[in-house]
Protein backbone atom coordinates (compact mmCIF):
# COMPACT_ATOMS: atom_id res chain seq x y z
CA UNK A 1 -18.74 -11.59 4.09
CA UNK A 2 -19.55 -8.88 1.84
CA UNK A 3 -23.15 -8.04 0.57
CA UNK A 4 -24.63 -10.23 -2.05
CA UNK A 5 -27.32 -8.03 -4.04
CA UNK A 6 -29.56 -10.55 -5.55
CA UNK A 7 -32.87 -9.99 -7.95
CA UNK A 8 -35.32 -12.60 -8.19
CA UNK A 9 -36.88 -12.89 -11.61
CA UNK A 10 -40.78 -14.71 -11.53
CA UNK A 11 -43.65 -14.53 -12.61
CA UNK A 12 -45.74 -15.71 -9.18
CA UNK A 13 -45.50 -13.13 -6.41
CA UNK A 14 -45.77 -15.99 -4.13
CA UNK A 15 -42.69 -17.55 -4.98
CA UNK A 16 -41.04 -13.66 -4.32
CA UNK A 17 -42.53 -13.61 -1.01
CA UNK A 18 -40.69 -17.37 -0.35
CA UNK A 19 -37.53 -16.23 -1.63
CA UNK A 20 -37.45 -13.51 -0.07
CA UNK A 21 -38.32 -15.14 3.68
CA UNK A 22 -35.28 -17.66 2.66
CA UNK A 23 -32.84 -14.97 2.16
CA UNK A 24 -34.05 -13.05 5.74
CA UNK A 25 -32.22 -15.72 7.02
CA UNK A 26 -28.55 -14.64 5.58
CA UNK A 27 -27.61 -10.86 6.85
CA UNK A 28 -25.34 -10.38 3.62
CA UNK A 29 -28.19 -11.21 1.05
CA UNK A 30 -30.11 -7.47 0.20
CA UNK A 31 -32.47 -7.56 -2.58
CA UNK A 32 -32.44 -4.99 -4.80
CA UNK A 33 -34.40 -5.76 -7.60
CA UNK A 34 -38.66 -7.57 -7.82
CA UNK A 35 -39.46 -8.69 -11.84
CA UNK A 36 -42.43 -10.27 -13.14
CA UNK A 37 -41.25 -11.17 -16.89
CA UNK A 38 -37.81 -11.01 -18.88
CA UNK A 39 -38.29 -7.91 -20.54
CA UNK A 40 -38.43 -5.99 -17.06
CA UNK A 41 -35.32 -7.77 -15.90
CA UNK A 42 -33.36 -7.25 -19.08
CA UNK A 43 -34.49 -3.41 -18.37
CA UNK A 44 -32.85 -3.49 -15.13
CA UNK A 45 -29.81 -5.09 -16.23
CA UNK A 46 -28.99 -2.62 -19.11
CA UNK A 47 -28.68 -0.05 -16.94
CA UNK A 48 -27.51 -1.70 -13.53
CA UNK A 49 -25.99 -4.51 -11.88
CA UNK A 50 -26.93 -7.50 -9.12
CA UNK A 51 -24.95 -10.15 -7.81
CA UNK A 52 -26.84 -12.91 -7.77
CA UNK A 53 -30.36 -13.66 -9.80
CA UNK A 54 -33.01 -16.28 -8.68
CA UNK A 55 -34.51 -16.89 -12.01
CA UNK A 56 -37.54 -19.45 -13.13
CA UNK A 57 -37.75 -20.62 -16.53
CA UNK A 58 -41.01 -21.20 -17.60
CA UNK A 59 -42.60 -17.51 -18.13
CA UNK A 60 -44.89 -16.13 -20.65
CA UNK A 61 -43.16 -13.97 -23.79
CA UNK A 62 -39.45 -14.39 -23.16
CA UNK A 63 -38.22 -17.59 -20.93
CA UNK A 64 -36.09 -17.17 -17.86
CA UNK A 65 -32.76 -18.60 -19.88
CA UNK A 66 -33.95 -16.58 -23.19
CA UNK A 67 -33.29 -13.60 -20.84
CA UNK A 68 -30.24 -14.76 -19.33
CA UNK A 69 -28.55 -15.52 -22.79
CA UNK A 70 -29.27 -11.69 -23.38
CA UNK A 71 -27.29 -10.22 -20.72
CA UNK A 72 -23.90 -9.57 -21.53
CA UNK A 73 -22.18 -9.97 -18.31
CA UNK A 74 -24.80 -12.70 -16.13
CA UNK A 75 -24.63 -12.41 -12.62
CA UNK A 76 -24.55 -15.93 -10.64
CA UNK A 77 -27.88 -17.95 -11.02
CA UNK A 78 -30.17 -19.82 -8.78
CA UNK A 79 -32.69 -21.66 -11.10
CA UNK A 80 -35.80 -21.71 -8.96
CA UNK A 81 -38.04 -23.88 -11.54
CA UNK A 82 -41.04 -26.60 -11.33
CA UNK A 83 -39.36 -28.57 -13.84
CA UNK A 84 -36.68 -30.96 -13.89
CA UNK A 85 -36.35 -30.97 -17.48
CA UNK A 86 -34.26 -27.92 -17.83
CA UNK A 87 -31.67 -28.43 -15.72
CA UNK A 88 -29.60 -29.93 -18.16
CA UNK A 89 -29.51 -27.21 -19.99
CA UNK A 90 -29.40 -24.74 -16.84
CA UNK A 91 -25.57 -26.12 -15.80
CA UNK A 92 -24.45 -25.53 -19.65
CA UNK A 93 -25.14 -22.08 -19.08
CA UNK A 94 -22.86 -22.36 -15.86
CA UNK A 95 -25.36 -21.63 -13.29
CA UNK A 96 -24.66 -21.84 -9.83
CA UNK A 97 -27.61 -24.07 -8.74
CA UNK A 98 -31.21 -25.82 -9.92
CA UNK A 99 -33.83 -25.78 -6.75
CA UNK A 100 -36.97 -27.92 -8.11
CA UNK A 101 -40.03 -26.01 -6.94
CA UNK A 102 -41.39 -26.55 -4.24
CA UNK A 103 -38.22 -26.34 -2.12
CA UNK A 104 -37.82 -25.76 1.89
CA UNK A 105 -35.57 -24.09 3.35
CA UNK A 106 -32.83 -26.66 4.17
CA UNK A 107 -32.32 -26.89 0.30
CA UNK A 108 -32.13 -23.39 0.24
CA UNK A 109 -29.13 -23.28 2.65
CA UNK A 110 -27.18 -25.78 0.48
CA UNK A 111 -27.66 -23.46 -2.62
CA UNK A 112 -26.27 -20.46 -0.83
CA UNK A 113 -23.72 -22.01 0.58
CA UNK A 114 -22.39 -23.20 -2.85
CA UNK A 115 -23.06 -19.89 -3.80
CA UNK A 116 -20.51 -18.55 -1.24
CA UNK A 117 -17.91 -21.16 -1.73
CA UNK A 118 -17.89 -20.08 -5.91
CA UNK A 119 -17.65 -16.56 -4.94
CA UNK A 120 -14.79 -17.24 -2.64
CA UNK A 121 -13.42 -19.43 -5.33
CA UNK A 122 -13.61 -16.49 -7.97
CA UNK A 123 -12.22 -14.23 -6.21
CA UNK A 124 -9.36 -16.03 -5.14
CA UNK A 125 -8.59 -16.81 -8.41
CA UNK A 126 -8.95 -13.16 -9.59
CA UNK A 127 -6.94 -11.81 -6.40
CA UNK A 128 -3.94 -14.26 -7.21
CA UNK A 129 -3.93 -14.39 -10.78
CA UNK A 130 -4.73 -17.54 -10.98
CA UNK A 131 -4.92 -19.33 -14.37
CA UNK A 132 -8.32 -20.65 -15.68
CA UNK A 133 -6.87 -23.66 -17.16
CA UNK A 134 -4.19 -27.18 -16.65
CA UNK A 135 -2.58 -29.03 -18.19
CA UNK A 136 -2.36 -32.53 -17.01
CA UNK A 137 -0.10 -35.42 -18.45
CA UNK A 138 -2.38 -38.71 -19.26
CA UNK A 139 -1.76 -41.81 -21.85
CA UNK A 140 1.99 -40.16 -22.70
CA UNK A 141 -0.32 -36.84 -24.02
CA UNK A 142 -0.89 -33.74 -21.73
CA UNK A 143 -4.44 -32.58 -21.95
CA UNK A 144 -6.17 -29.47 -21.09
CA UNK A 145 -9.06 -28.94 -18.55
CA UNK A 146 -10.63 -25.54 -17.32
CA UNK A 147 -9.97 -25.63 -13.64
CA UNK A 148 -13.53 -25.01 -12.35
CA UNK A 149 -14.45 -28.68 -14.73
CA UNK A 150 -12.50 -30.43 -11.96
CA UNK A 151 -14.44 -32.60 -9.61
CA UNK A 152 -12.05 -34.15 -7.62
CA UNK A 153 -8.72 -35.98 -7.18
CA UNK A 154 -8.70 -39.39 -5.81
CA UNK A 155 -4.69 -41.41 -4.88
CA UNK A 156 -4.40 -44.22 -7.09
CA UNK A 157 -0.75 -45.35 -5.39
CA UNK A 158 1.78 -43.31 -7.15
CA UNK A 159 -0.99 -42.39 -9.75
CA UNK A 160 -3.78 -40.39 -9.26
CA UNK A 161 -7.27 -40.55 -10.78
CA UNK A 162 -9.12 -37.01 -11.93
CA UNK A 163 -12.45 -36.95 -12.21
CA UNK A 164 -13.67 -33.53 -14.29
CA UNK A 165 -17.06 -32.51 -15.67
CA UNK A 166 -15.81 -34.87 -18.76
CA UNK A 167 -14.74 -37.69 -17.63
CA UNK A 168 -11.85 -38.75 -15.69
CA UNK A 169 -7.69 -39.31 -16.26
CA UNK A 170 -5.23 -41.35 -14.62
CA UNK A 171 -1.96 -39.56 -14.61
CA UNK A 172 1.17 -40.02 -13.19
CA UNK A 173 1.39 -37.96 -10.13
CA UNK A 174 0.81 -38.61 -6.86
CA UNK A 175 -2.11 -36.47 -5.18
CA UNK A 176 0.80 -34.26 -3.08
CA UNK A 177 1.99 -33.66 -6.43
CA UNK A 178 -1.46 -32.19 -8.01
CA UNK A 179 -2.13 -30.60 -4.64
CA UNK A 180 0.64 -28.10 -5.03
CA UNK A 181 -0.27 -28.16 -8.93
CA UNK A 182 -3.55 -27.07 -8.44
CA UNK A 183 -4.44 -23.37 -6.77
CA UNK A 184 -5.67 -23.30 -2.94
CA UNK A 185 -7.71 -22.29 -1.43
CA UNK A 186 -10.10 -23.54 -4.36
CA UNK A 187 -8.60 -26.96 -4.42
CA UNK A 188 -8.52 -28.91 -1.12
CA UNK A 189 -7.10 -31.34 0.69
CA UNK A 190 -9.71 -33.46 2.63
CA UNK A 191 -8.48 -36.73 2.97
CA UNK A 192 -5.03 -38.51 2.28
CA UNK A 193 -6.72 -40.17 -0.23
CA UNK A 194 -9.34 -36.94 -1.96
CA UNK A 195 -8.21 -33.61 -3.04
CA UNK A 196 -11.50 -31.82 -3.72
CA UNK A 197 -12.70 -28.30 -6.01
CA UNK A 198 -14.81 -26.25 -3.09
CA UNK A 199 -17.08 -25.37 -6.53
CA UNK A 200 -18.16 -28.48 -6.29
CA UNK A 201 -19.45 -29.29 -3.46
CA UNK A 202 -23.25 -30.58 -3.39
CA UNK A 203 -23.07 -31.17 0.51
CA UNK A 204 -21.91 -32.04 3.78
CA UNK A 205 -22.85 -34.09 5.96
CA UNK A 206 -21.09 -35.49 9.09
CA UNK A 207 -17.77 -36.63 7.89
CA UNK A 208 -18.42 -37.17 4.25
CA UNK A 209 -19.27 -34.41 1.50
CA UNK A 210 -21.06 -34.62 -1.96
CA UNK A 211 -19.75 -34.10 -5.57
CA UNK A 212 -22.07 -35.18 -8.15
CA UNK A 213 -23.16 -38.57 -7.42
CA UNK A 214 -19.74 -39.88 -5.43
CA UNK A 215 -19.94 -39.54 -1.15
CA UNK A 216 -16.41 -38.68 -0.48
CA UNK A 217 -14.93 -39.39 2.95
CA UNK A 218 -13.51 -36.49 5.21
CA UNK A 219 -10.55 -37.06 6.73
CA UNK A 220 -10.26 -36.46 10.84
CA UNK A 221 -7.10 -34.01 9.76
CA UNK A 222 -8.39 -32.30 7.46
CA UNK A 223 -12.12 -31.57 9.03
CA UNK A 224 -11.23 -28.70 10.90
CA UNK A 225 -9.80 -27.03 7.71
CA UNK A 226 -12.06 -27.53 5.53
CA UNK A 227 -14.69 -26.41 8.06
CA UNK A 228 -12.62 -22.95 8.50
CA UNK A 229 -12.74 -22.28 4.37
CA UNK A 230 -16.78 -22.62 4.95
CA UNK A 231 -17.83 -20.68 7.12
């Protein structure tokens, strides 16, 4: 994989010096960028560029998402924060992760790995052209969704159930039918039953993964795929 160039933006050196011992762990993580308040990091990214930000929120002058809302093009975000309370607001601003201070290392290695599997993701997308956006017929109407606001696809006989960021549809295809709909590698199959977005992946863990709240089953076919796009 290529490099990642990441900047870590907090205002306890401490919590540099643990970030930084995390990311000795991954040999295509280089840091190239230590700030102490928003105003130093907005500096940096006026004139230059970083792949990935670990950013905390609660800082003196100017806030961790004050200074992200100021950057015209973001990179990716880790939210490395003490409080739960903003992580609401953290995923409206699309970020890639929320780690809830004080984290180990094992939650670490989930948020990187979710980092890797959006980057993929992206730049399939931009490689192939892929659109951003579906439409998908439900209730005798075809509605719109972006495609990274897609959870998952669950077989409902010769229906299929799609559960997005929004809510979910029913609509009248069977999952073979939204699994050549929707763009691979980004969508995949895991089970004959789950057609998954790789975005949104929490975790995995033996022969189930995470999205959101649901455990969704991996399917003995499908494992050693799905294990390929991962690592």
């Amino acid at each position: 994989m290529e490099l990642i160039n990441y900047v870590i933006l907090d205002d306890e050196p401490i919590a540099h010096r643990i970030i930084e011992g995390y990311c000795e762990n991954f040999s295509f993580l280089n840091k190239v960028g230590n700030f102490y308040n928003g105003f130093e990091a907005l500096e940096f990214f006026r004139k230059e560029n970083a792949d990935l930000l670990f950013l905390d929120i609660n800082m003196p002058k100017l806030t961790g998402f004050e200074m992200l809302k100021s950057i015209s093009d973001p990179p990716k975000v880790i939210v490395t924060s003490a409080y739960q309370e903003f992580a609401l607001e953290g995923y409206e601003l699309d970020i890639t992760d929320y780690l809830l201070k004080p984290f180990g290392l094992d939650r670490f290695i989930k948020a990187i790995n979710k980092l890797r599997i959006t980057k993929v993701q992206d730049e399939d997308q931009l490689k192939e052209g892929f659109p951003s956006k579906i439409f998908l017929k439900s209730d005798k109407k075809y509605v719109q969704l972006e495609l990274k606001e897609i959870l998952y696809v669950e077989a409902l006989g010769n229906y299929t159930k799609v559960f997005h960021s929004g809510g979910m549809l029913i609509c009248p295809d069977k999952i073979s039918d939204l699994e050549e709909k929707l763009p691979a590698p980004a969508f995949i199959r895991v089970h004959k039953s789950y057609l998954i977005n790789r975005n949104q992946i929490d975790f995995l863990e033996g022969n189930q993964l995470k999205i959101g709240k649901v455990m969704i089953p991996i399917g003995q076919t499908y494992k050693t795929k799905l294990q390929g796009f991962l690592n």
